[in-house]
C-alpha atoms as a PDB file:
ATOM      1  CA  UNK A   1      10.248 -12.781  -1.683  1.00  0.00           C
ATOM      2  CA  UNK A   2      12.453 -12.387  -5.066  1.00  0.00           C
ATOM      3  CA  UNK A   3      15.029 -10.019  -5.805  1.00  0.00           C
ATOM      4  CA  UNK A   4      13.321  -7.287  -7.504  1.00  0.00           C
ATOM      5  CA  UNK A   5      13.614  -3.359  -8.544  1.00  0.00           C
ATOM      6  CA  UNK A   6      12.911  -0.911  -5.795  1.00  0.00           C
ATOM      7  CA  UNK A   7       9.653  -0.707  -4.748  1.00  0.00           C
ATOM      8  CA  UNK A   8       7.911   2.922  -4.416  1.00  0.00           C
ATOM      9  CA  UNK A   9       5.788   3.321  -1.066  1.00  0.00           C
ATOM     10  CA  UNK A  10       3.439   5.760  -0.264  1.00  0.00           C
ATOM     11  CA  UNK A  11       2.504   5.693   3.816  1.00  0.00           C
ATOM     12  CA  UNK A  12      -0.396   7.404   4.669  1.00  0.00           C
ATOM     13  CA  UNK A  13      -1.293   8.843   8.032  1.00  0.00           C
ATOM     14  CA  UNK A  14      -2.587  11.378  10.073  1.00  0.00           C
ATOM     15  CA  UNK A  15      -0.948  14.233  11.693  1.00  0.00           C
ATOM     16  CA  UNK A  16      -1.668  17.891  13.476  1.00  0.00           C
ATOM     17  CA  UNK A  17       0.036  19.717  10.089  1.00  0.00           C
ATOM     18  CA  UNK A  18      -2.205  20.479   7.062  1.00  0.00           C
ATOM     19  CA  UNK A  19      -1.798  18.415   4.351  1.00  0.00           C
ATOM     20  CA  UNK A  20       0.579  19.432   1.910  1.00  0.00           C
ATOM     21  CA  UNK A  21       3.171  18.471  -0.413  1.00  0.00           C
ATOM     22  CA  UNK A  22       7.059  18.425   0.364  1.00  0.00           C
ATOM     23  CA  UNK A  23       8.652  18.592  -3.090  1.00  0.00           C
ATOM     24  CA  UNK A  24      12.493  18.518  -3.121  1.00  0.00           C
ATOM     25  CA  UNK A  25      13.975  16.338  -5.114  1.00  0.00           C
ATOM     26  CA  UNK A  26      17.824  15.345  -5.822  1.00  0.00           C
ATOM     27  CA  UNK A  27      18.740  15.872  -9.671  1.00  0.00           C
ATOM     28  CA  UNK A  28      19.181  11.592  -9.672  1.00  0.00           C
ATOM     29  CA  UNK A  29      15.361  11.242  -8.500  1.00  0.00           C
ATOM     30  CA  UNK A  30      12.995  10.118 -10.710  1.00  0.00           C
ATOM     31  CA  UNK A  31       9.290  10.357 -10.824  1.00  0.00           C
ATOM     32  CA  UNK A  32       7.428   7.302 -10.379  1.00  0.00           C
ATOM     33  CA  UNK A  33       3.705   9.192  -9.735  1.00  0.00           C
ATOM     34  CA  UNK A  34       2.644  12.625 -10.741  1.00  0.00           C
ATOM     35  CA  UNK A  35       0.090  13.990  -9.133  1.00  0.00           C
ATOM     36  CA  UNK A  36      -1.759  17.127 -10.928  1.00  0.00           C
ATOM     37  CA  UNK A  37      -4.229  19.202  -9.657  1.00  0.00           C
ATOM     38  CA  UNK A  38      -6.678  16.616  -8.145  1.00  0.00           C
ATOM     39  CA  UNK A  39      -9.431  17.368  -7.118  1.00  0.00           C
ATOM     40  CA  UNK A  40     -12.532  15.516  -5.652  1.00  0.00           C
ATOM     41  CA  UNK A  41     -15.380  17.309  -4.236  1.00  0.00           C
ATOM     42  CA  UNK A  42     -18.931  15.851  -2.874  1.00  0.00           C
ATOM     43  CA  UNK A  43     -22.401  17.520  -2.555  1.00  0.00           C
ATOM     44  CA  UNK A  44     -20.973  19.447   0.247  1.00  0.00           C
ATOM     45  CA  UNK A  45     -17.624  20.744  -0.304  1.00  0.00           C
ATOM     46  CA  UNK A  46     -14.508  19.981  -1.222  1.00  0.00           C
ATOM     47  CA  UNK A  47     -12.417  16.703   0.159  1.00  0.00           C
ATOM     48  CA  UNK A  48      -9.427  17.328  -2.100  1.00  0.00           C
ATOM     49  CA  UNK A  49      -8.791  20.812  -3.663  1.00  0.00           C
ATOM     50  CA  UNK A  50      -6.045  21.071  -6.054  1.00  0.00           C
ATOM     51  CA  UNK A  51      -3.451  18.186  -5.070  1.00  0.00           C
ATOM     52  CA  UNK A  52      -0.140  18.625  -6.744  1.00  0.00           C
ATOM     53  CA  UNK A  53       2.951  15.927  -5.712  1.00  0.00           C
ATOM     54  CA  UNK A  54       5.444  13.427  -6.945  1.00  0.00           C
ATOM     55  CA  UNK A  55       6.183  10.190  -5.442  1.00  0.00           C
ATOM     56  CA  UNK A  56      10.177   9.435  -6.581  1.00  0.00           C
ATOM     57  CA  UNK A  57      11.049   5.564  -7.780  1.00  0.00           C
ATOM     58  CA  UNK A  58      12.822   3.671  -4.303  1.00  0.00           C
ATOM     59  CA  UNK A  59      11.296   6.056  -2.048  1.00  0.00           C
ATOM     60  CA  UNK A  60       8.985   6.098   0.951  1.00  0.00           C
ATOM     61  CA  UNK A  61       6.247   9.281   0.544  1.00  0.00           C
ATOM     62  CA  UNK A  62       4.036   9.959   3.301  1.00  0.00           C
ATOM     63  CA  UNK A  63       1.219  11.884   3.608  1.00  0.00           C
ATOM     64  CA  UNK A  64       0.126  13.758   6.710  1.00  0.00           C
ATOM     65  CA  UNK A  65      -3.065  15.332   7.183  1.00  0.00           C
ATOM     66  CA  UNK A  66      -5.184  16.033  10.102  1.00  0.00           C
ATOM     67  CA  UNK A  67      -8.169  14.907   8.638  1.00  0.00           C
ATOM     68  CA  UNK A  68      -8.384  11.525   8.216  1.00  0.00           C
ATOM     69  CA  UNK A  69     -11.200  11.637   5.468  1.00  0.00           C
ATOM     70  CA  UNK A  70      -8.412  13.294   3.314  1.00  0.00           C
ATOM     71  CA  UNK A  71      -5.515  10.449   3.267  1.00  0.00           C
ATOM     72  CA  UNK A  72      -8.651   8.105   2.806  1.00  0.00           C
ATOM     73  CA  UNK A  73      -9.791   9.525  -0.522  1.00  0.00           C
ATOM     74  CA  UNK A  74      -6.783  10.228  -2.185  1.00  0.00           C
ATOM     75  CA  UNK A  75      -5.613   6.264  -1.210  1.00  0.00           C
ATOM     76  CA  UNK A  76      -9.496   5.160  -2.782  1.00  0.00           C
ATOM     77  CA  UNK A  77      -8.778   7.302  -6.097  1.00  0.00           C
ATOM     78  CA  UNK A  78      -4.963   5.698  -6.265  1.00  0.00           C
ATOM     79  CA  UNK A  79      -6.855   2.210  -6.100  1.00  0.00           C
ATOM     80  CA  UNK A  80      -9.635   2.882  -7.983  1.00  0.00           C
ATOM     81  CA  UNK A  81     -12.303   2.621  -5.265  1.00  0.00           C
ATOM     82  CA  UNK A  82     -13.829   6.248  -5.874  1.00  0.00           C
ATOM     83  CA  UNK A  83     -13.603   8.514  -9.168  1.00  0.00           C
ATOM     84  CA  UNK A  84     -11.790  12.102  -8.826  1.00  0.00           C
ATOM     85  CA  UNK A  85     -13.722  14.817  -9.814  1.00  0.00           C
ATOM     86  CA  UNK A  86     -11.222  16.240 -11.954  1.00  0.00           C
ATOM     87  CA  UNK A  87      -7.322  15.956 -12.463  1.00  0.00           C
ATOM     88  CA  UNK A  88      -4.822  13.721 -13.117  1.00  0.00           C
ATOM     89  CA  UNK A  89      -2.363  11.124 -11.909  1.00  0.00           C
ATOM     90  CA  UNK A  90       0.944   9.902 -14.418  1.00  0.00           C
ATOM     91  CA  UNK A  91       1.971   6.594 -14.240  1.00  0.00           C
ATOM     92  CA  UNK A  92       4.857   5.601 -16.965  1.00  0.00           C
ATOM     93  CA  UNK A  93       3.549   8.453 -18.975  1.00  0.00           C
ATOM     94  CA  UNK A  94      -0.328   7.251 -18.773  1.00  0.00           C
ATOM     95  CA  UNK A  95      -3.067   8.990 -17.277  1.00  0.00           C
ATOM     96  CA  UNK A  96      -4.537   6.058 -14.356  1.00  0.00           C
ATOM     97  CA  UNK A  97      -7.356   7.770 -14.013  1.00  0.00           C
ATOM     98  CA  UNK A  98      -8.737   7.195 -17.397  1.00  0.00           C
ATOM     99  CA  UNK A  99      -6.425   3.742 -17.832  1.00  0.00           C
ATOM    100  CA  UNK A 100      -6.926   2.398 -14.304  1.00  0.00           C
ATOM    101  CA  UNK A 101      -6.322  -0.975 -15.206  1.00  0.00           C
ATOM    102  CA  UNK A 102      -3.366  -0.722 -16.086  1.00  0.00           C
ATOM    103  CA  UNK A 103      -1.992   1.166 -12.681  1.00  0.00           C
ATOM    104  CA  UNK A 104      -3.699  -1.963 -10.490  1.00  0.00           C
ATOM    105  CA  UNK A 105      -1.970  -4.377 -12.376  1.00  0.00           C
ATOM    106  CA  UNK A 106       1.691  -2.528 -10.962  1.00  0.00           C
ATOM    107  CA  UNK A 107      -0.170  -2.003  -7.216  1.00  0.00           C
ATOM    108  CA  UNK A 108      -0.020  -3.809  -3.958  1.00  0.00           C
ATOM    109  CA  UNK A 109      -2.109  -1.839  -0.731  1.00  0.00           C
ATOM    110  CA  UNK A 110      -2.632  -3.306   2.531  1.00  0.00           C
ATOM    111  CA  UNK A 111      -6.219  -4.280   3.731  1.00  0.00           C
ATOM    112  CA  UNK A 112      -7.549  -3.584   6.848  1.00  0.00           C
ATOM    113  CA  UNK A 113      -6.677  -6.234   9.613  1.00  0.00           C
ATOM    114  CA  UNK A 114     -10.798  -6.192   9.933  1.00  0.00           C
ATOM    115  CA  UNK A 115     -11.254  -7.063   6.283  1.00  0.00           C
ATOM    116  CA  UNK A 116      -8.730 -10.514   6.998  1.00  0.00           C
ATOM    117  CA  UNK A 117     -11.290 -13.762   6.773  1.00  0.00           C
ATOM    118  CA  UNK A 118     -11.917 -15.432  10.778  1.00  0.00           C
ATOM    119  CA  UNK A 119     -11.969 -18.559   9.240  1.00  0.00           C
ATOM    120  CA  UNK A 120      -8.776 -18.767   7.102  1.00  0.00           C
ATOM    121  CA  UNK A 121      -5.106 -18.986   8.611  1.00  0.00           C
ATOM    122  CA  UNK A 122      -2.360 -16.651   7.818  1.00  0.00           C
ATOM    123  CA  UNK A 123      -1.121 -19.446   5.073  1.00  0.00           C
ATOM    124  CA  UNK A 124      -5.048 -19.743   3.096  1.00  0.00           C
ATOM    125  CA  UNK A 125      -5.036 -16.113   3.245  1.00  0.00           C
ATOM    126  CA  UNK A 126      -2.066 -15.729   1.046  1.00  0.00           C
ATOM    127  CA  UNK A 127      -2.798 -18.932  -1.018  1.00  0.00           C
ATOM    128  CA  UNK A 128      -6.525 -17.300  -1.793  1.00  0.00           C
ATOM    129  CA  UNK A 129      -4.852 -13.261  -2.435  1.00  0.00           C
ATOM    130  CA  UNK A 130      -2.301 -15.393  -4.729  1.00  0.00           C
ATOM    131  CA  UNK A 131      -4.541 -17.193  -6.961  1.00  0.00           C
ATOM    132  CA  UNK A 132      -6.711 -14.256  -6.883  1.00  0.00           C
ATOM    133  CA  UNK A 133      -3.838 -12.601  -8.667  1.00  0.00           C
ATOM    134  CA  UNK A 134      -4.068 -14.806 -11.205  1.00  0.00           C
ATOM    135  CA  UNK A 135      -1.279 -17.224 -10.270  1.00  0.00           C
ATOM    136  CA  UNK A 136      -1.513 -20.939 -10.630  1.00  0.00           C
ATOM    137  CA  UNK A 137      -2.016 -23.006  -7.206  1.00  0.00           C
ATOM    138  CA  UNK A 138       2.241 -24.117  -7.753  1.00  0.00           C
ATOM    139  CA  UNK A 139       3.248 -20.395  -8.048  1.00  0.00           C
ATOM    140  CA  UNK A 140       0.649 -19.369  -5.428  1.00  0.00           C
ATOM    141  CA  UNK A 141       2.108 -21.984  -2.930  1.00  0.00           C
ATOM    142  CA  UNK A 142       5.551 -20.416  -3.367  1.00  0.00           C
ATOM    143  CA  UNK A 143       4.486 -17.071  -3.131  1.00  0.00           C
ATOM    144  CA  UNK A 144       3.153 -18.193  -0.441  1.00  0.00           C
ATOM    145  CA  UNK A 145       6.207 -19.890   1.099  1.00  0.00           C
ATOM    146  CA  UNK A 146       8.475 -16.790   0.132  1.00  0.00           C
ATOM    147  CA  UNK A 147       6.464 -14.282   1.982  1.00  0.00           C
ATOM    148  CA  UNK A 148       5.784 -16.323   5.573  1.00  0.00           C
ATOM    149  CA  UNK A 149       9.716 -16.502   5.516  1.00  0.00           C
ATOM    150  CA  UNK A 150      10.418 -13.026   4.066  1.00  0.00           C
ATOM    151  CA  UNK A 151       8.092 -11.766   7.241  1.00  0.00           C
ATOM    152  CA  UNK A 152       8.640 -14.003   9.607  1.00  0.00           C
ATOM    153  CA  UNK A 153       5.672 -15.958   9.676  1.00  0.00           C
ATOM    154  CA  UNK A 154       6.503 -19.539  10.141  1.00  0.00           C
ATOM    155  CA  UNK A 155       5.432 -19.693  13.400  1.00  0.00           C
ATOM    156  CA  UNK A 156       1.506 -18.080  12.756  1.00  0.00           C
ATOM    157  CA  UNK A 157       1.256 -19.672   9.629  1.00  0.00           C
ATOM    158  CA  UNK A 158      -1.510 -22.325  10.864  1.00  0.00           C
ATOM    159  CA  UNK A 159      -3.011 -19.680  12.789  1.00  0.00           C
ATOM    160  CA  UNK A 160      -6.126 -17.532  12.123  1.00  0.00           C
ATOM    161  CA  UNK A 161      -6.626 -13.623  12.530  1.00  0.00           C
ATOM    162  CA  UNK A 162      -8.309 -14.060  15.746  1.00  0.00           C
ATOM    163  CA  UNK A 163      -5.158 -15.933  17.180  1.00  0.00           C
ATOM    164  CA  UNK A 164      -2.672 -13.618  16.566  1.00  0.00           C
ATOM    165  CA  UNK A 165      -1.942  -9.997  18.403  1.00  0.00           C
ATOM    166  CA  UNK A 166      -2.358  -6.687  15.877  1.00  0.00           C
ATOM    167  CA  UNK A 167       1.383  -6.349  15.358  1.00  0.00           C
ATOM    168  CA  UNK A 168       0.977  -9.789  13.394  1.00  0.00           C
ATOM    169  CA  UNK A 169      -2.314  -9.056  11.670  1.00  0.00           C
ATOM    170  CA  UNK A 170      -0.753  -6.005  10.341  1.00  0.00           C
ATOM    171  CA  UNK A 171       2.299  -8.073   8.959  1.00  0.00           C
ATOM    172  CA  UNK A 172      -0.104 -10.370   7.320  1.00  0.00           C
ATOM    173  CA  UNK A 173      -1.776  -7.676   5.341  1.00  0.00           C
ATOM    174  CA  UNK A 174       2.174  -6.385   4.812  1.00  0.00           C
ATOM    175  CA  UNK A 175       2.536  -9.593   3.189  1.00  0.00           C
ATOM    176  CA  UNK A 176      -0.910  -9.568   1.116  1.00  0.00           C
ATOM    177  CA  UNK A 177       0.500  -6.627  -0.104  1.00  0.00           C
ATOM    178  CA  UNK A 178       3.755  -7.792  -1.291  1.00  0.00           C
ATOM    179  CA  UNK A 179       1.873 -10.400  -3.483  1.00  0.00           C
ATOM    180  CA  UNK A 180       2.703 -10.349  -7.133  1.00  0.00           C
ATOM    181  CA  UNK A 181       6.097  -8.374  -6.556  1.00  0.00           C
ATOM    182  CA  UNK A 182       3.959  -4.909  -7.268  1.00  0.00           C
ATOM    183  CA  UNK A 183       5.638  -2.076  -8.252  1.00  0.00           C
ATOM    184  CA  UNK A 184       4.141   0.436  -6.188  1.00  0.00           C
ATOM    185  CA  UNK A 185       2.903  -0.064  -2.384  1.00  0.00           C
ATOM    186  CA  UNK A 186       0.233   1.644  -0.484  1.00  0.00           C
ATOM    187  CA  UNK A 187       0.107   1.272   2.942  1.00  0.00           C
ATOM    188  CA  UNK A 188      -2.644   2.577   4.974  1.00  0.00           C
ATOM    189  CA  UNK A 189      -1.397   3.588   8.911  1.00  0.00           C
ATOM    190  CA  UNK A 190       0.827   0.397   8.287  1.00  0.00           C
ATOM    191  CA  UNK A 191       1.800   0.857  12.513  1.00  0.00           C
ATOM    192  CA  UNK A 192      -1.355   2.800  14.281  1.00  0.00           C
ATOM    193  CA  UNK A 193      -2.270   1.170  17.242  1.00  0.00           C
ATOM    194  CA  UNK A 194       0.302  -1.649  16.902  1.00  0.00           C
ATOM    195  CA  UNK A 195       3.418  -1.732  20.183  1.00  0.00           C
ATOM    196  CA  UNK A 196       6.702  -0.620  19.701  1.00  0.00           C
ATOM    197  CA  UNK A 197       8.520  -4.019  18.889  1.00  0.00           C
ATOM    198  CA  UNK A 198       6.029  -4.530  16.053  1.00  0.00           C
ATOM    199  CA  UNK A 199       6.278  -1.378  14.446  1.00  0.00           C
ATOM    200  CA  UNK A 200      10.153  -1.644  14.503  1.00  0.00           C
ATOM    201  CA  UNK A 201      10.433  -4.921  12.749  1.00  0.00           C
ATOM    202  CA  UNK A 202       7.035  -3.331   9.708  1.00  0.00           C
ATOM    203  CA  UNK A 203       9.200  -0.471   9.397  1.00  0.00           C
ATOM    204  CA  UNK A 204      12.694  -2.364   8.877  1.00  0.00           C
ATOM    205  CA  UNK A 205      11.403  -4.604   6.450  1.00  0.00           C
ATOM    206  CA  UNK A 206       9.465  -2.369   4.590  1.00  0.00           C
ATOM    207  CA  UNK A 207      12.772  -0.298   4.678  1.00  0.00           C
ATOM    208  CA  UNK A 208      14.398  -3.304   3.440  1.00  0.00           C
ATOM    209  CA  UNK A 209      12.232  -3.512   0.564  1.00  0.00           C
ATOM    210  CA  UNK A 210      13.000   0.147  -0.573  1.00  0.00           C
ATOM    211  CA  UNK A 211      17.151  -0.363  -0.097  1.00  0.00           C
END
């Protein structure tokens, strides 16, 4: 893992408040991602009515919601996945949602420990995400090096998904993230389900990576 600018991290996750955006920044805090007035609405009703929010450069944002679908969509029109219906979302002064090539070139977002391959170890894994990047098999092998020390690794490195416990999985897709040195993060419920020793060392490093 190289030295590198900040990175900006959005963690999604679910909660008993309503969705909703807590917008105070310090004068020094600058915006990274504007959010304005998204919207994205199905043949039923409305999923997302009227977003408006900032994420700030070298800063964790989290969004809590009690309904699940909610975080979901507004994570798969970040990454492209799904289209909003209407609104817009900044990026260094571009709208993404028109120029969304551009954003996933500067974005890293975790998989889902069930999307990980059975058959590859923790190593092939980040040598295949690597070269799918674009990088050559020499930079993809230290990539590849620099993350399984950066996360600790060394010792699952041979292993595959269906060795290793969730905390582990979940650092794997950490480090499938971190790939490519992005400039923005997504991390989808980056700790649910995972035990208390695990989540401490995902949240200290991804703290680490925002310091």
């Amino acid at each position: 893992m190289k030295d590198s600018e900040p990175k900006n991290i959005a963690l999604f996750s679910k909660s008993k408040q309503n969705m909703k955006s807590i917008d105070e920044p310090l004068p020094w805090m600058k915006i990274a991602i504007k959010i304005i007035n998204l919207h994205k609405r199905n043949k039923l009703h409305n999923i997302i009515k009227g977003l408006h929010m900032n994420v700030y450069m070298g800063h964790i944002t989290v969004l809590l919601s009690p309904n699940l679908i909610n975080v979901i969509t507004i994570l798969q029109i970040l990454t492209g996945m799904v289209q909003a219906s209407y609104g817009k979302i900044i990026v260094q002064g571009t709208n993404v949602l028109q120029y969304s090539n551009k954003f996933k070139q500067l974005l890293g977002f975790s998989i889902d420990v069930n999307a990980l391959f059975n058959s590859l170890s923790v190593k092939e894994h980040l040598m295949f995400f690597s070269i799918l990047r674009g990088m050559t098999v020499k930079k993809a092998k230290h990539e590849t090096f620099n993350l399984i020390t950066f996360l600790n690794l060394q010792n699952q490195a041979s292993c595959t998904p269906g060795m290793l416990s969730l905390g582990i999985r979940k650092r794997l897709c950490l480090a499938i993230s971190l790939i490519g040195d992005p400039e923005f993060l997504i991390l989808n419920q980056p700790t649910e389900h995972v035990d208390s020793e695990s989540t401490k060392q995902l949240r200290d490093k991804i703290i680490v990576m925002v310091l």
